[in-house]
C-alpha atoms as a PDB file:
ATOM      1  CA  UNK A   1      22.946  -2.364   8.818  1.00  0.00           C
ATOM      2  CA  UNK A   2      26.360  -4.651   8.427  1.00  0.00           C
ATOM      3  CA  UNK A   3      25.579  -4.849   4.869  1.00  0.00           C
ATOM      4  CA  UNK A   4      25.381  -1.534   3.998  1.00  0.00           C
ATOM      5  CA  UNK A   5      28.814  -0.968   5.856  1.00  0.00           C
ATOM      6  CA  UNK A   6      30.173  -3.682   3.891  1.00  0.00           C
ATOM      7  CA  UNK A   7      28.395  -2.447   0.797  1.00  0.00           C
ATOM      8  CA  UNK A   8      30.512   1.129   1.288  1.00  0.00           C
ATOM      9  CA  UNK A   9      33.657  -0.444   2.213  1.00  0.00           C
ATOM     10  CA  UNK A  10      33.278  -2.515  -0.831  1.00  0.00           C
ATOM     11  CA  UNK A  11      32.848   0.686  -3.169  1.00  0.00           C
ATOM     12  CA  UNK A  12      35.800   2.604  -1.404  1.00  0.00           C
ATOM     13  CA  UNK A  13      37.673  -0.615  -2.389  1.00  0.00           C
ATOM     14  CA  UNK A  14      36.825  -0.662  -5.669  1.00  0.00           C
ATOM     15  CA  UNK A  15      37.310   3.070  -6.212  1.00  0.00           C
ATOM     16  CA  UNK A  16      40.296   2.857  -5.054  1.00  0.00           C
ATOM     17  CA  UNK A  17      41.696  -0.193  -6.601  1.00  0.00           C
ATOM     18  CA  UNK A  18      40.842   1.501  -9.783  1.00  0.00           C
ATOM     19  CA  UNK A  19      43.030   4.510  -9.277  1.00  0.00           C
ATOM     20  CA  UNK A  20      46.155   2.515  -7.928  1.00  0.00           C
ATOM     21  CA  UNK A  21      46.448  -0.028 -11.205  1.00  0.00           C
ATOM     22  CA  UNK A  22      45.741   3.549 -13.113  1.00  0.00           C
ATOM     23  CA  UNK A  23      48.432   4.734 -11.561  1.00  0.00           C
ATOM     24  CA  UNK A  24      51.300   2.477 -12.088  1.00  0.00           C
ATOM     25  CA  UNK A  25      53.525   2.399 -15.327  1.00  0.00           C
ATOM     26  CA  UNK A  26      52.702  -0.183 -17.080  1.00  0.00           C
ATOM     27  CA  UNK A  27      53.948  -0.894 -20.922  1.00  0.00           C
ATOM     28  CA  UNK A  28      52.211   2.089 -22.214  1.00  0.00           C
ATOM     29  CA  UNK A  29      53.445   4.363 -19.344  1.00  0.00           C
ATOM     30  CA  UNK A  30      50.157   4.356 -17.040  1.00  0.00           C
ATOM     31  CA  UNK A  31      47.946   6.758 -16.867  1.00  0.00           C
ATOM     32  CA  UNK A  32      50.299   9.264 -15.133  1.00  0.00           C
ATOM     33  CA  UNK A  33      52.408   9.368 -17.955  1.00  0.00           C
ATOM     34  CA  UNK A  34      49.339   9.820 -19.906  1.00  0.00           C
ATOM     35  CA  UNK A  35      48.816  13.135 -18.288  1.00  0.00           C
ATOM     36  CA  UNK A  36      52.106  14.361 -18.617  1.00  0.00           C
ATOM     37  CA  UNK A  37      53.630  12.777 -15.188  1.00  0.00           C
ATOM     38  CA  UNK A  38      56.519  10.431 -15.246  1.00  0.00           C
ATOM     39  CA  UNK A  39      54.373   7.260 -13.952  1.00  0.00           C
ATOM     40  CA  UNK A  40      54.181   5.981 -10.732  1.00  0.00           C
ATOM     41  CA  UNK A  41      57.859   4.394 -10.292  1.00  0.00           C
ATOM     42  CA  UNK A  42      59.673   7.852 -10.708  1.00  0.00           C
ATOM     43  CA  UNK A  43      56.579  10.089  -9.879  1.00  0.00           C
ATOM     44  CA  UNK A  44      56.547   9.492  -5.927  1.00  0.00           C
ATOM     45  CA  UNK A  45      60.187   7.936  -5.669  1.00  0.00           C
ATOM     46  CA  UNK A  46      62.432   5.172  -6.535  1.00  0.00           C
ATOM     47  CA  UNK A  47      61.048   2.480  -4.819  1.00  0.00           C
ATOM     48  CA  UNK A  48      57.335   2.863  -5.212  1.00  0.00           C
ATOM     49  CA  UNK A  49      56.783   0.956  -7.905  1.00  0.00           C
ATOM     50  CA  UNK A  50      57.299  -2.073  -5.497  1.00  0.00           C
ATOM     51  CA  UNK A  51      54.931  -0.604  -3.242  1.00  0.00           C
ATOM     52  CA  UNK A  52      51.719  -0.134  -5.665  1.00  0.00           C
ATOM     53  CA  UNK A  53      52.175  -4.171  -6.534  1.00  0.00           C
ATOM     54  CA  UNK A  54      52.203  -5.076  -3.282  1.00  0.00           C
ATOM     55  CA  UNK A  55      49.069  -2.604  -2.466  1.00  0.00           C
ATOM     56  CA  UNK A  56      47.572  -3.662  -5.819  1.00  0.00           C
ATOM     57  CA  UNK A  57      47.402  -7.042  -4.204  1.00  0.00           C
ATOM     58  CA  UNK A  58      46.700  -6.587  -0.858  1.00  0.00           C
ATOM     59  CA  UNK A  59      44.009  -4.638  -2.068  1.00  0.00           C
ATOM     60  CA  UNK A  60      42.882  -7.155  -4.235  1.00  0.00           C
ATOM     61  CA  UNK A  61      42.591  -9.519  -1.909  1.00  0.00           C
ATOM     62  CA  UNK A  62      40.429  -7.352  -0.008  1.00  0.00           C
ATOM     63  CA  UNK A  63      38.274  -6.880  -2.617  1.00  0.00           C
ATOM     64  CA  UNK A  64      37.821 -10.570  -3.643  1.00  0.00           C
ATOM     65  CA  UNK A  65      37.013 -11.243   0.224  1.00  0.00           C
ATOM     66  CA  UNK A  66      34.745  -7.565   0.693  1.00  0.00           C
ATOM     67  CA  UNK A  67      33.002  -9.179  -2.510  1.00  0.00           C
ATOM     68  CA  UNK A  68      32.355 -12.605  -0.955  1.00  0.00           C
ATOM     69  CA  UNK A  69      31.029 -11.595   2.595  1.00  0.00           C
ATOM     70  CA  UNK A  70      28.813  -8.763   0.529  1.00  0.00           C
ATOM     71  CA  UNK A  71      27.553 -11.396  -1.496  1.00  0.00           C
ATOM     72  CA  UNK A  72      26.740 -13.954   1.569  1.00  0.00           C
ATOM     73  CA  UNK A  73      24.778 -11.414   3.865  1.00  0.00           C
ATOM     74  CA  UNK A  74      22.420 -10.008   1.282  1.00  0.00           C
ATOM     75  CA  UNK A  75      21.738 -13.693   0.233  1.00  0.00           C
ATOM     76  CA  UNK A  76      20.932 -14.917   3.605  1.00  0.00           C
ATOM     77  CA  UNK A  77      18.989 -11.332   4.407  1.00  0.00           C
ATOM     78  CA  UNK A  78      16.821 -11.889   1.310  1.00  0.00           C
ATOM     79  CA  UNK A  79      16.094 -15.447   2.340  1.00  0.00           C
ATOM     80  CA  UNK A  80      15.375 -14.494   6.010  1.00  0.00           C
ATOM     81  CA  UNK A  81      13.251 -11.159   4.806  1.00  0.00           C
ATOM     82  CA  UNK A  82      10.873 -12.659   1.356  1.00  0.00           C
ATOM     83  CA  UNK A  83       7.577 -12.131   1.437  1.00  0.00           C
ATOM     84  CA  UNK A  84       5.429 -12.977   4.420  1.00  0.00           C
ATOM     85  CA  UNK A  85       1.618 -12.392   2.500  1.00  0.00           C
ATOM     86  CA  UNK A  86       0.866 -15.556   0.765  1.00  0.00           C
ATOM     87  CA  UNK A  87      -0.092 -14.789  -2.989  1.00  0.00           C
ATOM     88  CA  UNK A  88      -3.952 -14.806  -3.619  1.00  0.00           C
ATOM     89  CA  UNK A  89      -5.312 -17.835  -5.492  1.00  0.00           C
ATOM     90  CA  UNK A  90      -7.227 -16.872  -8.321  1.00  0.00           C
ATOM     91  CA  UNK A  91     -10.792 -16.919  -7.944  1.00  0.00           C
ATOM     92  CA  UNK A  92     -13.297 -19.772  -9.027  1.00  0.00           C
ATOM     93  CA  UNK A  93     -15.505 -19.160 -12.115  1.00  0.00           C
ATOM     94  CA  UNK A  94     -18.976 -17.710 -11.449  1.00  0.00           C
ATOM     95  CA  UNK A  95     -20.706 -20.571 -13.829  1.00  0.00           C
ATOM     96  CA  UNK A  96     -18.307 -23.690 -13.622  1.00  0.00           C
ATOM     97  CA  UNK A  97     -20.388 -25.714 -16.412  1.00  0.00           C
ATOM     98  CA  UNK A  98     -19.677 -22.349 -18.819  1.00  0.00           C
ATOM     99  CA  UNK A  99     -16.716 -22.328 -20.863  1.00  0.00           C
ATOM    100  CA  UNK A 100     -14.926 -19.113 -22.086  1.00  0.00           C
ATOM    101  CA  UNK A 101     -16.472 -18.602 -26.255  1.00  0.00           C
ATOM    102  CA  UNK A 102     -13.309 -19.864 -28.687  1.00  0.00           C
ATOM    103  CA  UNK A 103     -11.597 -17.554 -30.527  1.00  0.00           C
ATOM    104  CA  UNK A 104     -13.178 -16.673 -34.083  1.00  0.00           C
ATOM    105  CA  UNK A 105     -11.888 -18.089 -36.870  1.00  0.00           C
ATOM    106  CA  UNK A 106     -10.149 -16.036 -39.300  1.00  0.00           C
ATOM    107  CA  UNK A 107     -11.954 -16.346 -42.910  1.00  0.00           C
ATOM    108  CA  UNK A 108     -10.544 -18.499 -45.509  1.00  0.00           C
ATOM    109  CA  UNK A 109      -9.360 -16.379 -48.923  1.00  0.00           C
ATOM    110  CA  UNK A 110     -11.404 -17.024 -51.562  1.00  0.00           C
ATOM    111  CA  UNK A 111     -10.728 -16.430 -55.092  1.00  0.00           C
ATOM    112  CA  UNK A 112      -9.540 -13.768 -56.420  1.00  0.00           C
END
């Protein structure tokens, strides 16, 4: 159950990671500016420019850490889950003295 909670926070992260480094201006504007807008240090005020780094990497962070703990808990629920039926063993010849007939040959080219 935890790592399907972890698995969804970990999307949401991702998602929205994605759409705050989309926002900001960057060298080629950003993807508001893209669209018309004015990027994201003039589109939602003066100062949000500083805001978006710091989120950027807060988020990040998050991220890097959602990605870890993921990671961990469906390793150590596919060790503690595998399979409990033991494979089959493959089954003893009827005839052991009997070998399987070799392969035919294929026929030598003679001349043309």
């Amino acid at each position: 159950m935890f790592e399907k909670i972890f698995m969804v926070l970990f999307l949401l992260t991702a998602v929205v990671l994605s759409l705050l480094v989309l926002i900001q201006r960057g060298r080629g504007g950003g993807l508001a500016g893209a669209f018309g807008g004015a990027g994201g240090s003039s589109a939602f005020g003066t100062k949000t420019a500083d805001i978006f780094i710091k989120a950027t990497a807060v988020l990040g962070g998050v991220f890097f850490l959602l990605a870890i703990v993921t990671a961990y808990m469906m390793r150590v629920d596919r060790q503690t889950t595998g399979p409990t039926v033991q494979p089959a063993e493959a089954p003893a010849p009827a005839n052991p003295g009997t070998e399987a007939p070799a392969a035919p040959t294929p026929p030598k080219p003679g001349p043309l």
